[in-house]
C-alpha atoms as a PDB file:
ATOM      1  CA  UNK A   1      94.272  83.124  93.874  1.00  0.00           C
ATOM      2  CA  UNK A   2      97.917  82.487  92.688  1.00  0.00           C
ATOM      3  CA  UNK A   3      97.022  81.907  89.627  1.00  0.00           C
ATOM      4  CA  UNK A   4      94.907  84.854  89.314  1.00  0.00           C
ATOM      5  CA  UNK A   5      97.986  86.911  90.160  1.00  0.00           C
ATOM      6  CA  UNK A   6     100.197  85.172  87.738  1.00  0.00           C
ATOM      7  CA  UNK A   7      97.570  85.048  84.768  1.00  0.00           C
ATOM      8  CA  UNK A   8      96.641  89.133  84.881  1.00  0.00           C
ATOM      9  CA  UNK A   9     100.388  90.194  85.819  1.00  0.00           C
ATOM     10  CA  UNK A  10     101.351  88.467  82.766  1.00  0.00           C
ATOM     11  CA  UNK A  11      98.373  90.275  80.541  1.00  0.00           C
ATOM     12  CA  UNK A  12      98.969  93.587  82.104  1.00  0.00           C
ATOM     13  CA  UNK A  13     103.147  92.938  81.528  1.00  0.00           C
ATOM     14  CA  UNK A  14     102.051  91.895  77.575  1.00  0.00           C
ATOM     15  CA  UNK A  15      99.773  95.267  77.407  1.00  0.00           C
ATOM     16  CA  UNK A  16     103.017  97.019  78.721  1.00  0.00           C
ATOM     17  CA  UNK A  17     105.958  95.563  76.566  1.00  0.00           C
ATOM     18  CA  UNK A  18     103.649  96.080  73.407  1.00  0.00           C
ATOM     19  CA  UNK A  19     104.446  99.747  73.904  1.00  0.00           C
ATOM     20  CA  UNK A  20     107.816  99.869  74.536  1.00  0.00           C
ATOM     21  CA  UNK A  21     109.598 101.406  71.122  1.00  0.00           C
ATOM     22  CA  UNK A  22     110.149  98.712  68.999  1.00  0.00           C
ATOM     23  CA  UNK A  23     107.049  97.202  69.186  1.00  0.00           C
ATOM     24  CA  UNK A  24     103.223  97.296  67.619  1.00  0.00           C
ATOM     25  CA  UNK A  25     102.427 100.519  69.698  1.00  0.00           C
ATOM     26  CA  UNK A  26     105.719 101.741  70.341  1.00  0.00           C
ATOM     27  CA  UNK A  27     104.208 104.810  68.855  1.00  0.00           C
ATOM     28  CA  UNK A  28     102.561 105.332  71.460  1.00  0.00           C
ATOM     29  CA  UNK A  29     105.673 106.594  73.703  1.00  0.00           C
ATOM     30  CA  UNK A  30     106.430 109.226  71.385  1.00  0.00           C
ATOM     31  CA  UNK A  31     103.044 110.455  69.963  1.00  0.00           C
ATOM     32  CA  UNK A  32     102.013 111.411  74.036  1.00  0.00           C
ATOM     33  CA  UNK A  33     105.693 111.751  75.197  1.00  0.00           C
ATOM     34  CA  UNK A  34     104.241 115.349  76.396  1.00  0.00           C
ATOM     35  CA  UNK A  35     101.401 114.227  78.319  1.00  0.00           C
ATOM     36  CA  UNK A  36     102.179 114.162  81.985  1.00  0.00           C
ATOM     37  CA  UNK A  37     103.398 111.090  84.111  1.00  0.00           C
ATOM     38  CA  UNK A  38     100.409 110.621  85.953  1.00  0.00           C
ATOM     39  CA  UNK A  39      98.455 109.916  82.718  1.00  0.00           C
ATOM     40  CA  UNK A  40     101.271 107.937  80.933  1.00  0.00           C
ATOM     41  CA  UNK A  41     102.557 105.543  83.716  1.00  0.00           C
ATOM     42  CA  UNK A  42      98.833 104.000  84.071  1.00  0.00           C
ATOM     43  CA  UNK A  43      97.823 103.766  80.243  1.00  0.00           C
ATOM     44  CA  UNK A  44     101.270 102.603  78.980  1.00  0.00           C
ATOM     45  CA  UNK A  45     104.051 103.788  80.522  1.00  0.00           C
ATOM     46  CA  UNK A  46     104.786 101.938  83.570  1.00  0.00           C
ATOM     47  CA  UNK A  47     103.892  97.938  83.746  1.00  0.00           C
ATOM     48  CA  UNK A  48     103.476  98.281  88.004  1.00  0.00           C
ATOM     49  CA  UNK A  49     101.596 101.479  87.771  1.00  0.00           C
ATOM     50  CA  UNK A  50      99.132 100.081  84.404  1.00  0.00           C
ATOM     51  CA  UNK A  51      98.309  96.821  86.526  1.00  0.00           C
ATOM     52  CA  UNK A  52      95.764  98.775  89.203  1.00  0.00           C
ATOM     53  CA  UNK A  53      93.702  99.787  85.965  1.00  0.00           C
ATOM     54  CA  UNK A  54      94.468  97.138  83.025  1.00  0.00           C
ATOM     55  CA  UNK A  55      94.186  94.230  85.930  1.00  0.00           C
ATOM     56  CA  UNK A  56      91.129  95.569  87.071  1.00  0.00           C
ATOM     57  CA  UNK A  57      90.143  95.194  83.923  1.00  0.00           C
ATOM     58  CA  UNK A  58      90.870  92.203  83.324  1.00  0.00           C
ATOM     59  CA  UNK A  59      90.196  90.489  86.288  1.00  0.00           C
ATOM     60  CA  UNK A  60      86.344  92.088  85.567  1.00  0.00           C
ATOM     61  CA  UNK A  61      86.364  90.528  81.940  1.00  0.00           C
ATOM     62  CA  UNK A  62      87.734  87.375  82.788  1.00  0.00           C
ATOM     63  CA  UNK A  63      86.640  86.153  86.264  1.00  0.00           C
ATOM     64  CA  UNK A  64      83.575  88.309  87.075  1.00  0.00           C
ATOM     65  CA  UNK A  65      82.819  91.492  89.622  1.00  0.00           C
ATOM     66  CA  UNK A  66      85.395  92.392  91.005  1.00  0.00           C
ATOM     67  CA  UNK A  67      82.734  93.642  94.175  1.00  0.00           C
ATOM     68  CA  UNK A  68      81.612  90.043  94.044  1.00  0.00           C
ATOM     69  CA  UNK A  69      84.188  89.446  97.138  1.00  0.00           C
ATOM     70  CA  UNK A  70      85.905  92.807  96.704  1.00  0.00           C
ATOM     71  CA  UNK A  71      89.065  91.999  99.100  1.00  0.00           C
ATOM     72  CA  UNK A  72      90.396  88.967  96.933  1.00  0.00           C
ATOM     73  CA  UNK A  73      90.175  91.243  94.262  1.00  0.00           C
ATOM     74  CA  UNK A  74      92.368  93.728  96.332  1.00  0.00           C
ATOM     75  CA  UNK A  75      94.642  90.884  97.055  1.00  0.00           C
ATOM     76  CA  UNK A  76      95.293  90.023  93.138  1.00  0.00           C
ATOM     77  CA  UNK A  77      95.610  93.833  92.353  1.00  0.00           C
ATOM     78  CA  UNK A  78      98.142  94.670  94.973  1.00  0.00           C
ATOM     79  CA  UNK A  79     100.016  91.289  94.793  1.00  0.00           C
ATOM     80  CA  UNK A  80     100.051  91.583  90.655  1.00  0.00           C
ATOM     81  CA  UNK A  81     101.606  94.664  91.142  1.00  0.00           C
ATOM     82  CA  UNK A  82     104.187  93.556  93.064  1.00  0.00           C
ATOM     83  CA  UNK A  83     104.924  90.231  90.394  1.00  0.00           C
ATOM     84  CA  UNK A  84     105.155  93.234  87.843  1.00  0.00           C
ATOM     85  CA  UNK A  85     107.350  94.961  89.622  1.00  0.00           C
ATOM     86  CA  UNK A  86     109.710  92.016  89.985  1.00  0.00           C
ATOM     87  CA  UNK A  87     109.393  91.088  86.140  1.00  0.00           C
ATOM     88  CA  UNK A  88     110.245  94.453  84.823  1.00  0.00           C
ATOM     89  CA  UNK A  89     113.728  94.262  87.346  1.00  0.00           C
ATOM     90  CA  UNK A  90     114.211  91.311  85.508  1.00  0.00           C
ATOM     91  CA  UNK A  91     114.336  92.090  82.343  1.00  0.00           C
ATOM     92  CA  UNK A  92     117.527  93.570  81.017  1.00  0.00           C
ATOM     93  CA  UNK A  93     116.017  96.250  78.562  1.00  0.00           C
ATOM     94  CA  UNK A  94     114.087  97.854  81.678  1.00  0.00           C
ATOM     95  CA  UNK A  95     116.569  98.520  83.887  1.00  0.00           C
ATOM     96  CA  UNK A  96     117.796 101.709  82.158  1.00  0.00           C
END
């Protein structure tokens, strides 16, 4: 389960930074800068907030159902989150 964590944190924190200005769909941030938070945060905005929805995702495409055994799916959302949330403290260019 670990490694589930780490592998779809890391994809949904990849998906994230390729948005940030400066990068392939930096774009992104200014073409929908008027769209509200609650749409932004989970499509591109916010790397914590984008891993309930592009970690879902993933965890679907890569290791199956996720309503196979829905509550270790739980577990890697909530915990992936939470690595997320650590990695974008981390990094110097997010703490603005």
């Amino acid at each position: 389960m670990i490694e589930q964590i780490i592998i779809l944190s890391l994809i949904t924190f990849a998906v994230w930074w390729v948005f940030q200005a400066g990068e392939i769909f930096g774009f992104v941030q200014t073409v929908f800068a008027n769209w509200p938070a609650f749409i932004k945060n989970p499509l591109f905005d916010c790397a914590v907030c984008m891993h309930f929805w592009w970690g879902s995702a993933s965890y679907w495409l890569i290791y199956g159902s996720p309503f196979h055994d829905w509550r270790q799916w739980l577990i890697v959302i909530i915990a992936g989150m939470g690595l997320n949330a650590i990695l974008v403290k981390l990094w110097p260019c997010c703490n603005e």
